[in-house]
N, C-alpha and C. Protein backbone atom coordinates (compact mmCIF):
# COMPACT_ATOMS: atom_id res chain seq x y z
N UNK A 1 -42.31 124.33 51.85
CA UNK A 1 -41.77 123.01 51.57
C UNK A 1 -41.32 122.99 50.12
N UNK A 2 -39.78 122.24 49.98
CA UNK A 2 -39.58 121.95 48.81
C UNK A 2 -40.28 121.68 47.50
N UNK A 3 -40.37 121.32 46.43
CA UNK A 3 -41.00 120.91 45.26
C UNK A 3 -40.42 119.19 45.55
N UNK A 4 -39.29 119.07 45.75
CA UNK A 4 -38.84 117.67 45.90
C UNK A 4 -39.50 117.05 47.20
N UNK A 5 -39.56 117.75 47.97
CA UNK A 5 -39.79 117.39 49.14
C UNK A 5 -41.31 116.77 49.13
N UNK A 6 -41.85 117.90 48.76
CA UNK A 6 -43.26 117.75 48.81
C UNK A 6 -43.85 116.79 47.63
N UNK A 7 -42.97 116.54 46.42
CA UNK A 7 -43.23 115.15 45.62
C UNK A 7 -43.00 114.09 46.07
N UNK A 8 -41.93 114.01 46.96
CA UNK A 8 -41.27 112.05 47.49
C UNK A 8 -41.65 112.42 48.79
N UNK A 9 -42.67 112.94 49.87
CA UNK A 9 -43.24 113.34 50.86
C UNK A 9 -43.72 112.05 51.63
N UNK A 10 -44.73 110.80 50.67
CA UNK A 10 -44.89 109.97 51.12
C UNK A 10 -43.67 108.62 51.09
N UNK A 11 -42.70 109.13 50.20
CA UNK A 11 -41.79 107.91 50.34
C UNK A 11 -40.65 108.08 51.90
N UNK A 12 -41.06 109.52 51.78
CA UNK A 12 -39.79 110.15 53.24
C UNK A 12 -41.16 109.75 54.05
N UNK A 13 -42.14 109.64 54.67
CA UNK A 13 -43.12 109.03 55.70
C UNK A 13 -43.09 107.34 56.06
N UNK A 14 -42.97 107.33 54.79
CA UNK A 14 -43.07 105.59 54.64
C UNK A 14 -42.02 104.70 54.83
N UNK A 15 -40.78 105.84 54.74
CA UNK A 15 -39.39 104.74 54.61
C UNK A 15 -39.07 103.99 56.02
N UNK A 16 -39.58 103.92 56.74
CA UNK A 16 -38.91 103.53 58.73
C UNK A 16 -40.27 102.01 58.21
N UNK A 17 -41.26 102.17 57.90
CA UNK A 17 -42.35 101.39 57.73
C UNK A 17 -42.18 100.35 56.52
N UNK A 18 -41.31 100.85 55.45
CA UNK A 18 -40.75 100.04 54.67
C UNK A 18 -39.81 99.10 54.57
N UNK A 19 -38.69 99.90 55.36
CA UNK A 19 -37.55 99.17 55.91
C UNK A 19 -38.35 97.96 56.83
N UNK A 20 -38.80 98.12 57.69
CA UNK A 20 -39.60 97.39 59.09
C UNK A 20 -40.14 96.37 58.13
N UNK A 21 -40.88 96.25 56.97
CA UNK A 21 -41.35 95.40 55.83
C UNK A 21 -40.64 94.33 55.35
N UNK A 22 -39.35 95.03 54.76
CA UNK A 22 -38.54 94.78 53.64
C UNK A 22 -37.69 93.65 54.67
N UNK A 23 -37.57 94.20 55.55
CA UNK A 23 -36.77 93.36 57.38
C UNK A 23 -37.33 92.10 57.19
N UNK A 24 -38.52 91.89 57.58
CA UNK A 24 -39.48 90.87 57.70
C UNK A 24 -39.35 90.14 56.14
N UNK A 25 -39.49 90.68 55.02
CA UNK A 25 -39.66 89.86 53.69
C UNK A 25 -38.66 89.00 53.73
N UNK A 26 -37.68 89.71 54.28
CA UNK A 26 -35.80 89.30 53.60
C UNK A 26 -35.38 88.03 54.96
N UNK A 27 -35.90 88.71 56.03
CA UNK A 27 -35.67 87.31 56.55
C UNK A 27 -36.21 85.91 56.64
N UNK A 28 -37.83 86.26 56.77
CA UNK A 28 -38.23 84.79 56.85
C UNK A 28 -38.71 84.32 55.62
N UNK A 29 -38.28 83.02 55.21
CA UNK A 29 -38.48 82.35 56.23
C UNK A 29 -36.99 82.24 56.32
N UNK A 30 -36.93 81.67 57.18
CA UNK A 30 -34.84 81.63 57.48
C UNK A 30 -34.08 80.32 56.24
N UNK A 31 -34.89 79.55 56.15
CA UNK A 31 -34.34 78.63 55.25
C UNK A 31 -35.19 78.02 53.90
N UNK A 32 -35.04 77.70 52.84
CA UNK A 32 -33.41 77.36 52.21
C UNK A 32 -33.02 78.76 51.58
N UNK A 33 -32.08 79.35 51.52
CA UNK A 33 -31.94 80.65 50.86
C UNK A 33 -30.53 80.69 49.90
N UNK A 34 -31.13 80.19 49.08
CA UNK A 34 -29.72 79.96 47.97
C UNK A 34 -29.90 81.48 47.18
N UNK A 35 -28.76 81.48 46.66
CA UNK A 35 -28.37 82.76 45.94
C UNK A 35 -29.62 83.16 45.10
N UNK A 36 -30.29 82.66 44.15
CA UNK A 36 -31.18 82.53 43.69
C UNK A 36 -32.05 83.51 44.46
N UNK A 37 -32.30 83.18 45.61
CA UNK A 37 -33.29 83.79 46.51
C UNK A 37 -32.79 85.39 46.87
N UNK A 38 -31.76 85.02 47.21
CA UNK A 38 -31.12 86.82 47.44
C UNK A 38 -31.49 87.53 46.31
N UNK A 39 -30.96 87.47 45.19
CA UNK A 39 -31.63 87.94 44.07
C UNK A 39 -33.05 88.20 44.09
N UNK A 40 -34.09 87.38 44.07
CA UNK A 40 -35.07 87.23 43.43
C UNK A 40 -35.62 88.02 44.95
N UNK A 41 -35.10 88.33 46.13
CA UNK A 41 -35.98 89.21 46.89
C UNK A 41 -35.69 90.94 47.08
N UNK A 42 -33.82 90.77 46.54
CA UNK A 42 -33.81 92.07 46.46
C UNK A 42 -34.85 92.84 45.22
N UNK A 43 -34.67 92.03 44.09
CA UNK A 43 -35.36 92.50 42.82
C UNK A 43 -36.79 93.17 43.17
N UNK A 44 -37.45 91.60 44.20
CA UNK A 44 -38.70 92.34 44.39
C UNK A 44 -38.53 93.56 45.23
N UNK A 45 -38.03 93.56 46.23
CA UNK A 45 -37.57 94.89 46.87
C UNK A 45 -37.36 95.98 46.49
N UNK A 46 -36.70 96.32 45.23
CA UNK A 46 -36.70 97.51 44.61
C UNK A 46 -37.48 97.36 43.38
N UNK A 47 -38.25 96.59 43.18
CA UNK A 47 -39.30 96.76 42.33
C UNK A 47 -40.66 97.69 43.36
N UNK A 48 -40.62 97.21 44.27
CA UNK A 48 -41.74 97.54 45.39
C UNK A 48 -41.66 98.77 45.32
N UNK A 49 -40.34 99.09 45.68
CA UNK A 49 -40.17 100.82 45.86
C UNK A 49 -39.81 101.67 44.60
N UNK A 50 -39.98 100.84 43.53
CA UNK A 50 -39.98 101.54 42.21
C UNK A 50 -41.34 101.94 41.60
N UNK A 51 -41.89 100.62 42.03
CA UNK A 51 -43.15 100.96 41.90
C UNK A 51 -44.01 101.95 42.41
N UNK A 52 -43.61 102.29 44.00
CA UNK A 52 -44.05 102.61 45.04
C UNK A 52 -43.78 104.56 44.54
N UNK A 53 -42.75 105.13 43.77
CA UNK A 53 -42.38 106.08 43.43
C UNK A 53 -43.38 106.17 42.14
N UNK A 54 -43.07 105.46 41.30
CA UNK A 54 -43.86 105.71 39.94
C UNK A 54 -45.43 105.73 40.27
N UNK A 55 -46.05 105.60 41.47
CA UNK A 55 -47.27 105.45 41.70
C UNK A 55 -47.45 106.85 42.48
N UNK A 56 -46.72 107.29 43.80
CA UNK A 56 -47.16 108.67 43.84
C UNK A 56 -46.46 109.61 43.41
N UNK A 57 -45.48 109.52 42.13
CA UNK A 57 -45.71 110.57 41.38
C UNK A 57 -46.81 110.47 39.78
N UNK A 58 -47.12 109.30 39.97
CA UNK A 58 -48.76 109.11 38.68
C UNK A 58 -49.90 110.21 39.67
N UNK A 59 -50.36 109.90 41.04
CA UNK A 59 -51.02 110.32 42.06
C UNK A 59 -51.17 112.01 41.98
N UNK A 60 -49.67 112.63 41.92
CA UNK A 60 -49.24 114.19 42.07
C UNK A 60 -49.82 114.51 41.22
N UNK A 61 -49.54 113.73 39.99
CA UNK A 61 -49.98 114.66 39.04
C UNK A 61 -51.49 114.38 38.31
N UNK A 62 -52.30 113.30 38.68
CA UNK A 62 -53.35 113.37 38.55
C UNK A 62 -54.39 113.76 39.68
N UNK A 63 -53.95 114.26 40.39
CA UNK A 63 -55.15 114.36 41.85
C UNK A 63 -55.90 115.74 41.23
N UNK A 64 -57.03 116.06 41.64
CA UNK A 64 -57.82 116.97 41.43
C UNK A 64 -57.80 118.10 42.38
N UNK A 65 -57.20 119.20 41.56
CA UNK A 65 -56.72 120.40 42.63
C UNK A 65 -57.71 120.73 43.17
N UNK A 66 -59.43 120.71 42.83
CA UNK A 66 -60.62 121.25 43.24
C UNK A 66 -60.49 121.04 44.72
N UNK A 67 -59.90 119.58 45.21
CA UNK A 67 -60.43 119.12 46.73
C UNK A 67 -59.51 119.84 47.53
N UNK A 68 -58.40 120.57 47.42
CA UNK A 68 -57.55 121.60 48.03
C UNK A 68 -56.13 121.25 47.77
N UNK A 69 -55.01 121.76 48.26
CA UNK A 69 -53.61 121.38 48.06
C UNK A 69 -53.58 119.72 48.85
N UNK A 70 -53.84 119.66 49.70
CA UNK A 70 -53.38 118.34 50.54
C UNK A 70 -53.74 116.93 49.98
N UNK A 71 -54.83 117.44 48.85
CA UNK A 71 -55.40 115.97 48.17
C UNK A 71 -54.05 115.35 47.36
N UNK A 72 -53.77 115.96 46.74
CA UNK A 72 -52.76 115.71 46.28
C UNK A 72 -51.38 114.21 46.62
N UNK A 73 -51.17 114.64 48.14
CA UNK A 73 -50.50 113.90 49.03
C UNK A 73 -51.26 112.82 49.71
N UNK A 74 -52.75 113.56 50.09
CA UNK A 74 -53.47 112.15 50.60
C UNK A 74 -53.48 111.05 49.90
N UNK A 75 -53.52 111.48 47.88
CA UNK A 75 -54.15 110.20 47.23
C UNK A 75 -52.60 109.81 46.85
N UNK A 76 -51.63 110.82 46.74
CA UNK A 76 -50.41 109.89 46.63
C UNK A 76 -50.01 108.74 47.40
N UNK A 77 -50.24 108.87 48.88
CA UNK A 77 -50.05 108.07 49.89
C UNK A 77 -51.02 107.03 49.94
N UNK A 78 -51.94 107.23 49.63
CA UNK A 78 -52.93 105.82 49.75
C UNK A 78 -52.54 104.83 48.61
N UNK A 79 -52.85 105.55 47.68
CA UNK A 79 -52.15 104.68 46.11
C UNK A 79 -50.67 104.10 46.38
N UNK A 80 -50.08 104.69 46.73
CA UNK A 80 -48.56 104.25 46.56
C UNK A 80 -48.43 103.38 47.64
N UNK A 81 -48.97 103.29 48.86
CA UNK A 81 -48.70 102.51 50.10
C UNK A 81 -49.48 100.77 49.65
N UNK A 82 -50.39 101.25 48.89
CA UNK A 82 -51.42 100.06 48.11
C UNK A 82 -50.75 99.49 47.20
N UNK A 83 -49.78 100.38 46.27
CA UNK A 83 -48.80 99.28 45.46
C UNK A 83 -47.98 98.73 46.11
N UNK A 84 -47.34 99.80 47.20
CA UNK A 84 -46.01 98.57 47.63
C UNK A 84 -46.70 97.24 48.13
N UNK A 85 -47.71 97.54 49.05
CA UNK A 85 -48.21 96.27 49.34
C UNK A 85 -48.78 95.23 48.31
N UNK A 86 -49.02 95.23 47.04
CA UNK A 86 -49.56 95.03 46.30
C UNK A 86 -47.98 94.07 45.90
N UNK A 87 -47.01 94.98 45.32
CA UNK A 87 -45.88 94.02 44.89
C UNK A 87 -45.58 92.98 46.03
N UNK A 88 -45.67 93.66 47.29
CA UNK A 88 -44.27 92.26 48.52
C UNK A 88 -45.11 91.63 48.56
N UNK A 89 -46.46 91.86 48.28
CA UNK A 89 -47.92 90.45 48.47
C UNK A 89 -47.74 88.88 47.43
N UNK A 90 -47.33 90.17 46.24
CA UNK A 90 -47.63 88.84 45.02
C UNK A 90 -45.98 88.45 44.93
N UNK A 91 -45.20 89.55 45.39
CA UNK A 91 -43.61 88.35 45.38
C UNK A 91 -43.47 87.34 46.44
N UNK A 92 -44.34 87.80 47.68
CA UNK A 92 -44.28 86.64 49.08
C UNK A 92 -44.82 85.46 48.19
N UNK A 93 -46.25 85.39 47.41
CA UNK A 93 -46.40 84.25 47.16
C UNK A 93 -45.69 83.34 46.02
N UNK A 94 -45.28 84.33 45.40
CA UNK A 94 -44.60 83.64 44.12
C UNK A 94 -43.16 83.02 44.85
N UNK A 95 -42.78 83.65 45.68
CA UNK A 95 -41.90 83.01 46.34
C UNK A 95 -41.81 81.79 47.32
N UNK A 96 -43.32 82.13 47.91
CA UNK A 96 -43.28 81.02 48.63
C UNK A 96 -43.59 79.49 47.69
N UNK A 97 -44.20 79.78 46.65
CA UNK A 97 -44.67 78.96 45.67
C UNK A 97 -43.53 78.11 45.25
N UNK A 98 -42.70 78.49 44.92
CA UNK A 98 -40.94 78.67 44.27
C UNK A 98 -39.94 77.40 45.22
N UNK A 99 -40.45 78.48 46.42
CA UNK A 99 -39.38 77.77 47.74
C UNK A 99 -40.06 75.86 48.04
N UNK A 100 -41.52 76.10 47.59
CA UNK A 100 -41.97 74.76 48.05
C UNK A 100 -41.97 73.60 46.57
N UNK A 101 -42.05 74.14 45.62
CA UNK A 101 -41.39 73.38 44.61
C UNK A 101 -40.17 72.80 44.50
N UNK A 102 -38.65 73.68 44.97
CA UNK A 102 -37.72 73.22 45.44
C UNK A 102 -37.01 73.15 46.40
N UNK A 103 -38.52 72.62 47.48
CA UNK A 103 -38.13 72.14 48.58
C UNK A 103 -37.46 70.44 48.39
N UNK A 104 -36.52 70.18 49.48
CA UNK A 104 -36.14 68.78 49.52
C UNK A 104 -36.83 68.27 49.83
């Protein structure tokens, strides 16, 4: 396996599961969705998966080679699957927070 491959390993596992996420964030709730909002969900969106990169490659390179080659990828994937969820968690609420302030 690649060097690339085997660094963005959990983002190529995760991407069908992310998309399936990112689906769900972006649509509901269906209304009011002013421009404002498009913005402020793509942002979180690629913050998620910016984050989601800068976390298992922090992971690669701190995992402890002692536990064998595969630790490596296990703790990338747990960590990094824990941030993305971690960002669409706290942008769902800040958003939903947002949307009910300037609700009509």
């Amino acid at each position: 396996m690649g060097s690339m491959v085997q660094l963005n390993l959990a983002l190529i596992l995760f991407l069908p599961w992310f998309l399936i996420l990112g689906t769900l964030y972006w649509l509901f709730p269906r209304h009011p969705r002013p421009p404002a909002r498009w913005f402020y969900d793509a942002g979180s969106l690629l913050l998620a998966v910016m984050a989601f990169l800068a976390s298992i490659h922090w992971a690669h390179a701190h995992a402890d080679p002692g536990y064998g080659p595969m630790w490596a990828q296990v703790l990338a994937t747990a960590v990094g699957y824990g941030v993305f969820l971690l960002v669409m968690t706290v942008a769902f609420f800040l958003r939903r927070a947002w949307l009910r302030k300037h609700a009509p």
